[in-house]
Structures are given as C-alpha cells and as structure tokens.
PDB file of N, CA and C in Angstrom:
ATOM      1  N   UNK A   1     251.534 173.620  77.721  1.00  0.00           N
ATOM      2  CA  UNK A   1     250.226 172.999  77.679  1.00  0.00           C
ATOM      3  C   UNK A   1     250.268 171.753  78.551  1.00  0.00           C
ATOM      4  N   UNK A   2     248.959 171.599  79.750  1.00  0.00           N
ATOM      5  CA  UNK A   2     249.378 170.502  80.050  1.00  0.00           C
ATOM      6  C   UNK A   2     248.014 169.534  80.191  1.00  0.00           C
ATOM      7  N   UNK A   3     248.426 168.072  79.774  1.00  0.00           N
ATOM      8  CA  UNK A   3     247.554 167.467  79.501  1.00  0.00           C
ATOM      9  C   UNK A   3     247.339 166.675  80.866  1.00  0.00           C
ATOM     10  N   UNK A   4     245.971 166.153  80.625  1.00  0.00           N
ATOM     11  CA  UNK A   4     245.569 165.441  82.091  1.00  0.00           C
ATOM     12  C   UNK A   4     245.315 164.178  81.477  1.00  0.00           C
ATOM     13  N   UNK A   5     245.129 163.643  82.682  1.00  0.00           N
ATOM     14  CA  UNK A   5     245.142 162.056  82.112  1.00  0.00           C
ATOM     15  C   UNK A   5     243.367 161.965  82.582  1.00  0.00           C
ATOM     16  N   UNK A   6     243.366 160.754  81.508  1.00  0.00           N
ATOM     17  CA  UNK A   6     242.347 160.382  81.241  1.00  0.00           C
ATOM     18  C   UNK A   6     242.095 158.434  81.013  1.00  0.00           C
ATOM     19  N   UNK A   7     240.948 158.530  82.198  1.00  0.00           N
ATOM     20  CA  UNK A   7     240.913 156.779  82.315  1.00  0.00           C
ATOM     21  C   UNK A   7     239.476 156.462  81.413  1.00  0.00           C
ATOM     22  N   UNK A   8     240.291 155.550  79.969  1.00  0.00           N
ATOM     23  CA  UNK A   8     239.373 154.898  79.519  1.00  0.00           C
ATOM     24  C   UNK A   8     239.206 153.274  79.860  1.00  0.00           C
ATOM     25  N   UNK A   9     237.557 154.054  79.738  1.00  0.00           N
ATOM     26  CA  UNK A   9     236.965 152.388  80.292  1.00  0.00           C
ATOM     27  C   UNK A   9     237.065 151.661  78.689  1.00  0.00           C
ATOM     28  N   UNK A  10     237.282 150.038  78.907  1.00  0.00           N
ATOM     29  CA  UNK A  10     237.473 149.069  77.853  1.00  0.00           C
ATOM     30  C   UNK A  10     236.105 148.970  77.160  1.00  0.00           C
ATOM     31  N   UNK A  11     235.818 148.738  75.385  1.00  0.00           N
ATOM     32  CA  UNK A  11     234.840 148.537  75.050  1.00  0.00           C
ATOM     33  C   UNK A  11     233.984 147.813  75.954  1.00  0.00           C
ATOM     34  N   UNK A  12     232.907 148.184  76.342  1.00  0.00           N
ATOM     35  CA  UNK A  12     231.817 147.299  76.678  1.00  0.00           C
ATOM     36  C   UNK A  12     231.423 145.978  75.701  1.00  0.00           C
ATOM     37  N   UNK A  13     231.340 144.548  76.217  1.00  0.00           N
ATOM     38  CA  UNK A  13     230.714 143.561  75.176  1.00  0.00           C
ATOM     39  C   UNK A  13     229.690 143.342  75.822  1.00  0.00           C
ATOM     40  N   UNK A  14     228.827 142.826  74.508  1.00  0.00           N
ATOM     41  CA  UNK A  14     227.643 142.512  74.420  1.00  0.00           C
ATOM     42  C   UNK A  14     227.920 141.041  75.039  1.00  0.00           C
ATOM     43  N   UNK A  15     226.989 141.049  76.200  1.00  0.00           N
ATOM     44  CA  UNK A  15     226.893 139.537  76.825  1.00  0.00           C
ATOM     45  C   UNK A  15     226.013 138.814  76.095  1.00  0.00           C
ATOM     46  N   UNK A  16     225.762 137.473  76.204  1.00  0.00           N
ATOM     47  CA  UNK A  16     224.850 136.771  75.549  1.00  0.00           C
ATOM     48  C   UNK A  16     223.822 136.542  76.564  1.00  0.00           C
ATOM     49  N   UNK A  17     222.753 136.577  76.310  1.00  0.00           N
ATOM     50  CA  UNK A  17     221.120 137.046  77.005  1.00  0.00           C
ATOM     51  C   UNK A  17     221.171 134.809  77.412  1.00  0.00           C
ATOM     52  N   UNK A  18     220.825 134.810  78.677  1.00  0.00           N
ATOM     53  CA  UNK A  18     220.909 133.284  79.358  1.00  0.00           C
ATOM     54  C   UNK A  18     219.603 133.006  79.632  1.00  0.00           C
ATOM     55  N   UNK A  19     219.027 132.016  78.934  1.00  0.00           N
ATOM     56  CA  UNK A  19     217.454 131.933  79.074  1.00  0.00           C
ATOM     57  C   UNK A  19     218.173 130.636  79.775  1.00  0.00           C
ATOM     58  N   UNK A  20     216.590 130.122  80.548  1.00  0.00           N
ATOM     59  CA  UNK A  20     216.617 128.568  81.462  1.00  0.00           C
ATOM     60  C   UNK A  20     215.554 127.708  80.994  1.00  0.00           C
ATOM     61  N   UNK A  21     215.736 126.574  80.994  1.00  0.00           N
ATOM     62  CA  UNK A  21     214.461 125.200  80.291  1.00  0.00           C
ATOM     63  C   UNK A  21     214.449 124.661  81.605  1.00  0.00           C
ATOM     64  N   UNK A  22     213.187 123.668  81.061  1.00  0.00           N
ATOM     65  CA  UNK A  22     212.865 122.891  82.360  1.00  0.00           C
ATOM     66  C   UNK A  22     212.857 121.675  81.298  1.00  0.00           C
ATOM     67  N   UNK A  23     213.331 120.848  81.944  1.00  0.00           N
ATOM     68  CA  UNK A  23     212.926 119.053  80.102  1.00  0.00           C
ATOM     69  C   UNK A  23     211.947 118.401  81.233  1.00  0.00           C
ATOM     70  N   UNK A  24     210.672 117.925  80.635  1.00  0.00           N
ATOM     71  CA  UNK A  24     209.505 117.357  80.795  1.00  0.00           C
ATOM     72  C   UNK A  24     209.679 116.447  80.365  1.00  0.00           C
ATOM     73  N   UNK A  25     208.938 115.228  81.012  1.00  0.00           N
ATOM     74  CA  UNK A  25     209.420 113.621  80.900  1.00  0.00           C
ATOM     75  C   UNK A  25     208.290 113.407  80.096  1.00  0.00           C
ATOM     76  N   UNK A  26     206.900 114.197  79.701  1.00  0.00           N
ATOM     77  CA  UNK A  26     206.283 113.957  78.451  1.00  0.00           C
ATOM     78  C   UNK A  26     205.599 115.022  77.748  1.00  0.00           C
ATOM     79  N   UNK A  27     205.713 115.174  76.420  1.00  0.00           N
ATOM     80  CA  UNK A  27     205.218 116.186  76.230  1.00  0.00           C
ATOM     81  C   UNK A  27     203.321 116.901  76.406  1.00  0.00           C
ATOM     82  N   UNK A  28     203.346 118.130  76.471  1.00  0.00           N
ATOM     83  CA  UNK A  28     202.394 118.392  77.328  1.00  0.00           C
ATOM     84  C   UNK A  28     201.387 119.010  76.007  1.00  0.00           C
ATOM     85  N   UNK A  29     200.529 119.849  76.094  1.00  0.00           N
ATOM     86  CA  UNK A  29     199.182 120.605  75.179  1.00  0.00           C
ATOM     87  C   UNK A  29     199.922 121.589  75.205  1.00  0.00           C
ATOM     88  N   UNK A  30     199.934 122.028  76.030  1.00  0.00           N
ATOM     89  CA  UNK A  30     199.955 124.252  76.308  1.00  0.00           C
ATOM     90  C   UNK A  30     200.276 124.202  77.732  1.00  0.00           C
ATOM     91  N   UNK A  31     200.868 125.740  77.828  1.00  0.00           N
ATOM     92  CA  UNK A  31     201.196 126.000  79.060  1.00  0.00           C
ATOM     93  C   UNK A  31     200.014 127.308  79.873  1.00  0.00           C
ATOM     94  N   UNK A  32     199.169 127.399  80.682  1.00  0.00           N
ATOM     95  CA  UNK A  32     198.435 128.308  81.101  1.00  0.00           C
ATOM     96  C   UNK A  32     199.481 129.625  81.649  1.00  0.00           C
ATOM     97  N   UNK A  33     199.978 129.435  82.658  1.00  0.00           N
ATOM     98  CA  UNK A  33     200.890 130.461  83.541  1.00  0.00           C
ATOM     99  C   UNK A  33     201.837 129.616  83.919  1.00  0.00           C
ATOM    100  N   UNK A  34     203.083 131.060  84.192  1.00  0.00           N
ATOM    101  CA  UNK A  34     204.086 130.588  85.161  1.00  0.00           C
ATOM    102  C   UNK A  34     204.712 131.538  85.700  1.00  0.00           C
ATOM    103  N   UNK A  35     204.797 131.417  87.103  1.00  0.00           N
ATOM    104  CA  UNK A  35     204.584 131.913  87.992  1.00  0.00           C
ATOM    105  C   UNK A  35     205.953 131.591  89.163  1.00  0.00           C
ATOM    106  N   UNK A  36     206.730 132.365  90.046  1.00  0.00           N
ATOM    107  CA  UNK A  36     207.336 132.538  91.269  1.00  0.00           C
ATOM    108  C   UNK A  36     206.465 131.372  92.398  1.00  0.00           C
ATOM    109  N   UNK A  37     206.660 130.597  92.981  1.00  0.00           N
ATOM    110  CA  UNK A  37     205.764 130.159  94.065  1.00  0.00           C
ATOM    111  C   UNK A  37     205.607 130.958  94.873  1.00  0.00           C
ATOM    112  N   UNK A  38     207.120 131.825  95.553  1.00  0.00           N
ATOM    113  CA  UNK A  38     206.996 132.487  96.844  1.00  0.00           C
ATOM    114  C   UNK A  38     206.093 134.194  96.418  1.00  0.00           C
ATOM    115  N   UNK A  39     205.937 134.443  95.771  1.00  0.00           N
ATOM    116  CA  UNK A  39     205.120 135.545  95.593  1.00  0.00           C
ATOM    117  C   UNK A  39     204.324 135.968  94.394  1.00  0.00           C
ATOM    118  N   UNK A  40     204.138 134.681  93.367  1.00  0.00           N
ATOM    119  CA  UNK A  40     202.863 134.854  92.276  1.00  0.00           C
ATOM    120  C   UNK A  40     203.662 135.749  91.440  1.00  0.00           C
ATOM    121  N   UNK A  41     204.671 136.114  91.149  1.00  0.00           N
ATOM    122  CA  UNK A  41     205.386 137.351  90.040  1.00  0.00           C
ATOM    123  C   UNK A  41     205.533 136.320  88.705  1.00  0.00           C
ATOM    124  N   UNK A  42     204.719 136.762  87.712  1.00  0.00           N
ATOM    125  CA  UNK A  42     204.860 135.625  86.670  1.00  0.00           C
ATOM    126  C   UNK A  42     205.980 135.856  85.881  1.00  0.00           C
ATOM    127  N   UNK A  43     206.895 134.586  84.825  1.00  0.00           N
ATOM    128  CA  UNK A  43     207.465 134.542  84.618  1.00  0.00           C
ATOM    129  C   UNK A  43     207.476 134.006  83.184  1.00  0.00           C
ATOM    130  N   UNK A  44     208.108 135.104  82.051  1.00  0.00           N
ATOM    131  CA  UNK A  44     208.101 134.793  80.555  1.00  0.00           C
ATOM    132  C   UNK A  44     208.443 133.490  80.623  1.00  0.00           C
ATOM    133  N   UNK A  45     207.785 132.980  79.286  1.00  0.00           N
ATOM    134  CA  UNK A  45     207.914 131.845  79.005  1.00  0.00           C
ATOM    135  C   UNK A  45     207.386 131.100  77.382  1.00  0.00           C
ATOM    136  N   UNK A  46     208.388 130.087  76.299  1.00  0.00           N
ATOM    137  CA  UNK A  46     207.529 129.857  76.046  1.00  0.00           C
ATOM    138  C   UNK A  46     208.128 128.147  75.568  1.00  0.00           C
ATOM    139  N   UNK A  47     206.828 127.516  75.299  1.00  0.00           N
ATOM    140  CA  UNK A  47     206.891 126.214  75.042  1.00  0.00           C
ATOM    141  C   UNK A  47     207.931 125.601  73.589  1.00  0.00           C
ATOM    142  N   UNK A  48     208.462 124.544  73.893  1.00  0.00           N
ATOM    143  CA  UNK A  48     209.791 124.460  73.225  1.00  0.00           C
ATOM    144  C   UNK A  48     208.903 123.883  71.889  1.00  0.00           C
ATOM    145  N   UNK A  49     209.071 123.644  70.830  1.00  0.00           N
ATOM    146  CA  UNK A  49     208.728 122.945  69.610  1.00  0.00           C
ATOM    147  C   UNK A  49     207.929 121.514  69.306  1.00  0.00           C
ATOM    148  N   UNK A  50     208.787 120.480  69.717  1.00  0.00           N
ATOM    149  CA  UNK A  50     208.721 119.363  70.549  1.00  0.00           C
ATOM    150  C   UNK A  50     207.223 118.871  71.767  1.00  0.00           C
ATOM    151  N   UNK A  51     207.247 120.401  72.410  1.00  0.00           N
ATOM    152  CA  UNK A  51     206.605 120.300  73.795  1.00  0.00           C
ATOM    153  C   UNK A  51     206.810 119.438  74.880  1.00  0.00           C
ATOM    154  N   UNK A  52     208.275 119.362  74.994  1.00  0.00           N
ATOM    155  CA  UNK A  52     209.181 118.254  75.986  1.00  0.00           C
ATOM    156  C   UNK A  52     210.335 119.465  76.763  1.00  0.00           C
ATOM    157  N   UNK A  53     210.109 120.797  76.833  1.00  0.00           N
ATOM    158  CA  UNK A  53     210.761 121.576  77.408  1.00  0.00           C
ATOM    159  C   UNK A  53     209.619 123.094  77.218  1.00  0.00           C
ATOM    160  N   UNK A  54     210.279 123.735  78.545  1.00  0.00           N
ATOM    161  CA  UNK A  54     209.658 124.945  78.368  1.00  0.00           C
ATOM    162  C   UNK A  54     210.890 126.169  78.746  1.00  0.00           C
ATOM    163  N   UNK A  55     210.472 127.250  77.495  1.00  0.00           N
ATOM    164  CA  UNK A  55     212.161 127.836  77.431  1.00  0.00           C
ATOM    165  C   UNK A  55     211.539 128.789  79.038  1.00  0.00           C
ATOM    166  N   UNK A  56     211.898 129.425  79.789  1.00  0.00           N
ATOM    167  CA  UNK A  56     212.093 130.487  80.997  1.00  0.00           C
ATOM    168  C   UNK A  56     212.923 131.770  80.021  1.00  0.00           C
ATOM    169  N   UNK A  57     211.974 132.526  80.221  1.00  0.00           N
ATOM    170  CA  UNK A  57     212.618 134.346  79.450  1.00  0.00           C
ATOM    171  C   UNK A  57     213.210 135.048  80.628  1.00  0.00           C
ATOM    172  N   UNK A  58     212.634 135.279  81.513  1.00  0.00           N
ATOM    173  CA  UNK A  58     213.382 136.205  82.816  1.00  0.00           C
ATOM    174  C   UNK A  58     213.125 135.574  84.124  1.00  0.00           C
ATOM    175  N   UNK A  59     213.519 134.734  84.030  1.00  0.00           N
ATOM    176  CA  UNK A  59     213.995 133.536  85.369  1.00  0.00           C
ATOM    177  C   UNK A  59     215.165 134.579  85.890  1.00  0.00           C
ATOM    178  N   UNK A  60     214.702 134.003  87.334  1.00  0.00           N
ATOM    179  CA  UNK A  60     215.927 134.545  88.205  1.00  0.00           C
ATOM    180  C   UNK A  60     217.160 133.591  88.766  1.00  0.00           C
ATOM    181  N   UNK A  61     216.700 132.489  88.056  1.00  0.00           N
ATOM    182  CA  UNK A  61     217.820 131.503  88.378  1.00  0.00           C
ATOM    183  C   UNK A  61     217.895 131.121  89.679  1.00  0.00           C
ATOM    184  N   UNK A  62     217.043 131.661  90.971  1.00  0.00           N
ATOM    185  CA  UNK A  62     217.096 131.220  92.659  1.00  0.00           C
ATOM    186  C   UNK A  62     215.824 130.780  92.837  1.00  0.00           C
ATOM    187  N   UNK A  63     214.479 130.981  92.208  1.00  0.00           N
ATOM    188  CA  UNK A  63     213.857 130.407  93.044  1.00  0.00           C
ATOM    189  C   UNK A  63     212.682 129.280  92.072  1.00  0.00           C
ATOM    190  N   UNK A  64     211.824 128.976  93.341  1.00  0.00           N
ATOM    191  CA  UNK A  64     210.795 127.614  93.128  1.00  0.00           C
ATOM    192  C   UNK A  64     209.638 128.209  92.070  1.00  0.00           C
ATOM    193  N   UNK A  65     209.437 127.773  90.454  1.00  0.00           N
ATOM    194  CA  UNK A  65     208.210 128.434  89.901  1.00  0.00           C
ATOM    195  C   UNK A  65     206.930 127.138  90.233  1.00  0.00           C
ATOM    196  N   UNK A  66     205.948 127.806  89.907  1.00  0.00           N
ATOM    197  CA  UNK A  66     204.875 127.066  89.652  1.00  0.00           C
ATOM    198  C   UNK A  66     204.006 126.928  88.134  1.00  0.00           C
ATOM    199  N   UNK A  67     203.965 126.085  87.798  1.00  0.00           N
ATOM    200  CA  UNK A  67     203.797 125.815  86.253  1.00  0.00           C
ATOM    201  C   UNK A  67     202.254 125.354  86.112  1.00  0.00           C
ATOM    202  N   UNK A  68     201.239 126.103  85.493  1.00  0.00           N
ATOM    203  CA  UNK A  68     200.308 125.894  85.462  1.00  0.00           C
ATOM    204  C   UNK A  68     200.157 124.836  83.614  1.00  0.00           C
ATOM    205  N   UNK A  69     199.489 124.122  84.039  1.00  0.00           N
ATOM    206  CA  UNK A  69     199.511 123.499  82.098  1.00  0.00           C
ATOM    207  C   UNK A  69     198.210 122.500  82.025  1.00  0.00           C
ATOM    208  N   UNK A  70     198.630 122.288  80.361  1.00  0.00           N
ATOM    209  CA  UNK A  70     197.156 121.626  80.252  1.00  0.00           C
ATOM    210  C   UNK A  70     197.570 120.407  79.327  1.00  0.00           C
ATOM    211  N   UNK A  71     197.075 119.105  79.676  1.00  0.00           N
ATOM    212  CA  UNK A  71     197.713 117.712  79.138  1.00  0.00           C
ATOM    213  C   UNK A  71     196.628 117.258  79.126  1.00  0.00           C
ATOM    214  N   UNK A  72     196.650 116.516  77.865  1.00  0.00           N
ATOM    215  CA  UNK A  72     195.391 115.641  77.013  1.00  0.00           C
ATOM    216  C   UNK A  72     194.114 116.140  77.343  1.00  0.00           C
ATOM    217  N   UNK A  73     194.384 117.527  76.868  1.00  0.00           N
ATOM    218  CA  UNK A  73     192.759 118.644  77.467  1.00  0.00           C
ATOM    219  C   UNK A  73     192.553 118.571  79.090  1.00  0.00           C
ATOM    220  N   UNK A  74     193.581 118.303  80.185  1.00  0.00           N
ATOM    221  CA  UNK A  74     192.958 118.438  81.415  1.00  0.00           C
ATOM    222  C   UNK A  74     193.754 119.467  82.126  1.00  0.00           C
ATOM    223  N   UNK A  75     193.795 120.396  82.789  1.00  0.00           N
ATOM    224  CA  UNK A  75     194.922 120.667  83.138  1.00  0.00           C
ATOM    225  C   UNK A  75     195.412 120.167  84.541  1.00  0.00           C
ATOM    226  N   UNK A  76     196.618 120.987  84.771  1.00  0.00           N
ATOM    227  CA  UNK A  76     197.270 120.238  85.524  1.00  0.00           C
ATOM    228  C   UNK A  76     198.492 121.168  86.032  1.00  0.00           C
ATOM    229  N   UNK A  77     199.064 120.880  87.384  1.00  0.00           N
ATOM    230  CA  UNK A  77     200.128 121.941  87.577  1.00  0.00           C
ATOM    231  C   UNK A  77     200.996 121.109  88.227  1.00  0.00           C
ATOM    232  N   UNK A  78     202.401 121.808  88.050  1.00  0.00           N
ATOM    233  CA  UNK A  78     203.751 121.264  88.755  1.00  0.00           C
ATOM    234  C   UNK A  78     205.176 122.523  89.471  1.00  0.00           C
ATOM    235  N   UNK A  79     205.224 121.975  90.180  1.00  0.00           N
ATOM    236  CA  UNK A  79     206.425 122.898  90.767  1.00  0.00           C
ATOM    237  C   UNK A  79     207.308 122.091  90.665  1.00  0.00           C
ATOM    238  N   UNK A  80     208.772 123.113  90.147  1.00  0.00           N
ATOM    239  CA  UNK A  80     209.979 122.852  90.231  1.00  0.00           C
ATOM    240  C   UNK A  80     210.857 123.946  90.902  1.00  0.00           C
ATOM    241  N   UNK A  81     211.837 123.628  91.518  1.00  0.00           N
ATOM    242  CA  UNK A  81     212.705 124.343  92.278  1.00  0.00           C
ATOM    243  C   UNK A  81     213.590 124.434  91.453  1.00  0.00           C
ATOM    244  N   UNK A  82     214.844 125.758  91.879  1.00  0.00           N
ATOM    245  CA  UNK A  82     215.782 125.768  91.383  1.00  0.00           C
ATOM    246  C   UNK A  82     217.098 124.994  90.639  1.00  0.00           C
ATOM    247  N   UNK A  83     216.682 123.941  91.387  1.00  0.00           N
ATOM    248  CA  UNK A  83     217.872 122.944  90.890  1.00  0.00           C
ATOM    249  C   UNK A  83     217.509 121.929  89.689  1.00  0.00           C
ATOM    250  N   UNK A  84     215.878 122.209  89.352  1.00  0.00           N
ATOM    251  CA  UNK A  84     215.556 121.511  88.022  1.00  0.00           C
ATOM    252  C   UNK A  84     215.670 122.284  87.028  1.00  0.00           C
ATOM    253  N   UNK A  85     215.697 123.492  86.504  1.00  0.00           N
ATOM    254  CA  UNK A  85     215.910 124.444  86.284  1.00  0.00           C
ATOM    255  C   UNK A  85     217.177 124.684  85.277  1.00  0.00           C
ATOM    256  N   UNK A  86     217.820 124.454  83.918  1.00  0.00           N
ATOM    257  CA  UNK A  86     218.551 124.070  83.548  1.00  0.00           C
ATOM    258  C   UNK A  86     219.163 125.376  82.340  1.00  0.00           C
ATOM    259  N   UNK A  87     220.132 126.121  82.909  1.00  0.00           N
ATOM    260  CA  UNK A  87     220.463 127.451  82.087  1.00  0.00           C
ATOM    261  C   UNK A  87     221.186 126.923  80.525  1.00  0.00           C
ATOM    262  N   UNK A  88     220.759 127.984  79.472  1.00  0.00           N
ATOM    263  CA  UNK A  88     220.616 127.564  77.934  1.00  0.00           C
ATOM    264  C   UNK A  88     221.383 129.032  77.898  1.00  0.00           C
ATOM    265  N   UNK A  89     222.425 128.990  76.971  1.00  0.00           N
ATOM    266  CA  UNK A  89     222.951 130.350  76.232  1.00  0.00           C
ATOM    267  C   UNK A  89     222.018 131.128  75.879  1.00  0.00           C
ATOM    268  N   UNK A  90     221.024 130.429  74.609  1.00  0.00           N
ATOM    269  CA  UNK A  90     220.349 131.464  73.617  1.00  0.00           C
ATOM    270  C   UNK A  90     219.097 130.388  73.223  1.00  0.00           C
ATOM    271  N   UNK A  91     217.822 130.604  72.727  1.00  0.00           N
ATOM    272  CA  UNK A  91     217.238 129.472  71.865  1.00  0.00           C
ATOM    273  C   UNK A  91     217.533 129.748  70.532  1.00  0.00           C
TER     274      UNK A  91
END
C-alpha cells in the first residue's frame, strides 16, 4: 500500500477586523456622509459616543475622505487625508 503525502495547510486564524477614527478637536451634531474625495465611493461610518471621533467601517487606509457634518444645526464639511486617519483594533 502506498501512501502519498499530503500538505496540510495550518489552522486558519481569525484576524481581528481594523476599523480607523478620525479625533475631532470639538464635538460635532451628526454626521451627513462620508465619502472617498478622489471618486465619491462612500464610506461606513459611525459617530463615536462622546461625538469627538468618528469610527471609519471600511476605510482603505490610502486615501483623502470627505466628511460631510452638521455643528450647532449648520452644516459643514472637512477633508482629511490619510495621515489623520488613525487605525483602532476593534470598537
């Protein structure tokens, strides 16, 4: 009888899912949209507790969003680039 070999692959682990914040120097009302700058592809999101951060769900970690929001009933928008952009394990 002859046996063949056989390549096992190592358990697969479960990675831990890497959401990204942005920390806001004051807290804001609500957030309208958020959005990719370079091509409008919006981007999960939701407002931290506090309202002095906003968590990012499927950020790509490279590029510039545009943050649509609304402060003391007016709104208002801001862009941040990648490097404000601050990766979180888990919320």
């Amino acid at each position: 009888m002859e046996l063949s070999a056989q390549t096992l692959e190592p358990p697969k682990q479960s990675l831990p899912t890497f959401y990204y914040q942005i920390f806001l120097t004051e807290p804001i009302d609500s957030v309208g949209q958020i959005y990719y700058q370079q091509d409008s592809t919006a981007v999960r999101f939701q407002l931290s507790p506090d309202k002095m951060a906003i968590y990012l769900l499927d950020y790509d970690g490279e590029r510039t969003i545009h943050i649509d929001y609304f402060k003391a009933g007016m709104p208002a928008d801001m862009n941040k680039p990648h490097c404000h952009v601050h990766a979180l394990e888990h919320l």
